[in-house]
Protein backbone atom coordinates (compact mmCIF):
# COMPACT_ATOMS: atom_id res chain seq x y z
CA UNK A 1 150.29 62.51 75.30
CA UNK A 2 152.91 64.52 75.40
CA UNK A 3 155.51 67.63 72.99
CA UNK A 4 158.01 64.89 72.64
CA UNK A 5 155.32 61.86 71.56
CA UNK A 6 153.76 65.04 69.14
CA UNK A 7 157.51 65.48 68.04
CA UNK A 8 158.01 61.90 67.16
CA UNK A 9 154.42 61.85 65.62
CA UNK A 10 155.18 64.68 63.43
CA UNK A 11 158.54 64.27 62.32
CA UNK A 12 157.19 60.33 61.18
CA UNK A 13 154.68 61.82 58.89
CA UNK A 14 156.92 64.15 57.45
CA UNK A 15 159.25 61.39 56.78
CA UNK A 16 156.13 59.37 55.04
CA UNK A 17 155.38 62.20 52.72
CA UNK A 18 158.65 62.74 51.60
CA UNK A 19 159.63 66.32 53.38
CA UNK A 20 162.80 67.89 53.12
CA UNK A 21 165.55 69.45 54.98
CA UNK A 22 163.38 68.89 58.18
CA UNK A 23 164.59 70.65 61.36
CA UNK A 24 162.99 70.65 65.10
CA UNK A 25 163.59 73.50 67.21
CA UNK A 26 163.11 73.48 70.73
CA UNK A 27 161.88 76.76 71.94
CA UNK A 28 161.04 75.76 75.34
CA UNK A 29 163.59 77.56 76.92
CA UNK A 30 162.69 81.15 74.41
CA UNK A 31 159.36 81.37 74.22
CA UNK A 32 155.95 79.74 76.13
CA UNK A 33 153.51 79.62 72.99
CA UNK A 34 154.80 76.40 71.71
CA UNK A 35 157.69 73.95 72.88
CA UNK A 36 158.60 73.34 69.51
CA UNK A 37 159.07 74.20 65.48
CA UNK A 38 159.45 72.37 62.95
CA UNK A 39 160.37 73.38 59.44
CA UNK A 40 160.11 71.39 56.66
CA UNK A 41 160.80 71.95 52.78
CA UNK A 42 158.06 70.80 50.17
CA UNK A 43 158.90 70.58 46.14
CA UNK A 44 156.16 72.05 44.90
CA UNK A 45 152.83 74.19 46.48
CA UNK A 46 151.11 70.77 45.85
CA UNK A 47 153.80 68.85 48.01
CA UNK A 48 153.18 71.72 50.35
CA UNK A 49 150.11 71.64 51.21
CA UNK A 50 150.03 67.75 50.63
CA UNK A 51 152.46 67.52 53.32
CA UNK A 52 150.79 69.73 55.87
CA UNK A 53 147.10 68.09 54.93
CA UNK A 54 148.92 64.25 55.96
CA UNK A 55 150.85 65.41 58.97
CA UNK A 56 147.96 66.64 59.88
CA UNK A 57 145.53 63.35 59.26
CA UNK A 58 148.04 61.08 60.34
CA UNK A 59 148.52 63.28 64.00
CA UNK A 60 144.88 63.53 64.15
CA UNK A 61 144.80 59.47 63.95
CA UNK A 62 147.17 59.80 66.86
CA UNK A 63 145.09 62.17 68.77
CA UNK A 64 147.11 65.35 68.35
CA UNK A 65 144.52 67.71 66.72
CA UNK A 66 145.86 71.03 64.70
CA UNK A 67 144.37 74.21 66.52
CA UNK A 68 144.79 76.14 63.67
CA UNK A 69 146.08 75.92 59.56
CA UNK A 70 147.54 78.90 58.01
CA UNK A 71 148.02 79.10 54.73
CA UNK A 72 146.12 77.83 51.51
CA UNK A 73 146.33 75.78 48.44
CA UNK A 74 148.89 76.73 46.26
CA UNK A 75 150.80 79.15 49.46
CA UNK A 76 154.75 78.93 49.27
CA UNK A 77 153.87 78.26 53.41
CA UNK A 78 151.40 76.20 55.71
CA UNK A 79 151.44 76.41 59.41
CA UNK A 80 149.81 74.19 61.50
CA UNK A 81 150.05 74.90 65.12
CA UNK A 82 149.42 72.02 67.63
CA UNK A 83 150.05 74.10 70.92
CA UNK A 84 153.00 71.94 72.47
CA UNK A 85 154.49 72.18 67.91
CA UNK A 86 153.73 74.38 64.98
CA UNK A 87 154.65 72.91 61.98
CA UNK A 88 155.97 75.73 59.24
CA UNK A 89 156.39 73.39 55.92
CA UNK A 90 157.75 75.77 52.54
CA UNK A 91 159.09 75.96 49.28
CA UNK A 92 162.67 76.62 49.54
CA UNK A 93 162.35 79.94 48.36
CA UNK A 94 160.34 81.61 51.26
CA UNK A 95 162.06 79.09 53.67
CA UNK A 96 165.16 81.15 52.37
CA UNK A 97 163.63 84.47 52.56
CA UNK A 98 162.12 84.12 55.90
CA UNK A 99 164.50 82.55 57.39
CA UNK A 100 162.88 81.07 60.56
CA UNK A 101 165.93 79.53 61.77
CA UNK A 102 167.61 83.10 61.94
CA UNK A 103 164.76 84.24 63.73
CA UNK A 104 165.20 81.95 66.64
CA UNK A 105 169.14 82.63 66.44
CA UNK A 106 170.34 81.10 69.90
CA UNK A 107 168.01 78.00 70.00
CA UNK A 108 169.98 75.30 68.17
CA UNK A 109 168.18 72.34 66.40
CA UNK A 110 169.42 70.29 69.65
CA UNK A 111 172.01 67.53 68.87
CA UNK A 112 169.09 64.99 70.12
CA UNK A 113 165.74 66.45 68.28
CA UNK A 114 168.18 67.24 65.06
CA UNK A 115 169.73 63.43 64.98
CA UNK A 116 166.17 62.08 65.39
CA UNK A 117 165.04 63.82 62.28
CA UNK A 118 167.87 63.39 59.81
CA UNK A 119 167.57 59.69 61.05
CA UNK A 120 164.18 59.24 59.99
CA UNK A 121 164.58 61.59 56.70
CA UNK A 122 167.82 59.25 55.92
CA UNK A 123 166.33 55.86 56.28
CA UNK A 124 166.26 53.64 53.50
């Protein structure tokens, strides 16, 4: 199994849960803890960590096992990092105020990873 089946995994279950503004980051090229990041907005700290807890069962039923889960019930933010993907899902307000995306300024949501998620957020 590889980043890009984790990817496609991933980006699924956010789509199933209802996630929004979704973006993938590849950070290959930047960085060699992870390949890539995903951020994701929830509605509420339930959606939140409801999103984070079924990304995470419905990877695991995949065989792609979170090494780690940051973040609590009722947190504005829940990591979950995979190795190959961490997952960083948020209210819109720390999304905002953190600003991941600035953070890795230079490392565009490539045309390909960014086209596969709007496609599965957009289906109807």
């Amino acid at each position: 199994m590889t980043a890009e089946n984790l990817k496609q995994v991933v980006v699924e279950a956010l789509d199933d849960i209802k996630a929004q503004d979704v973006t993938v980051l590849d950070v290959s090229e930047k960085t060699t803890v992870t390949d890539f990041m995903v951020i994701a907005s929830g509605t509420s700290n339930r959606h939140v960590k409801a999103i984070a807890d079924s990304v995470a069962e419905d990877a695991g039923k995949k065989g792609f096992k979170a090494m780690s889960q940051e973040g609590e019930a009722g947190s504005e933010w829940v990591l979950l990092d995979f190795g190959d993907l961490i997952l960083h899902v948020m209210l819109p307000e720390a999304r905002a105020y953190y600003d991941i995306e600035r953070l890795w300024e230079g490392t565009v949501a490539d045309e390909e990873n960014q086209a596969m998620a709007e496609a599965m957020i957009n289906r109807t």
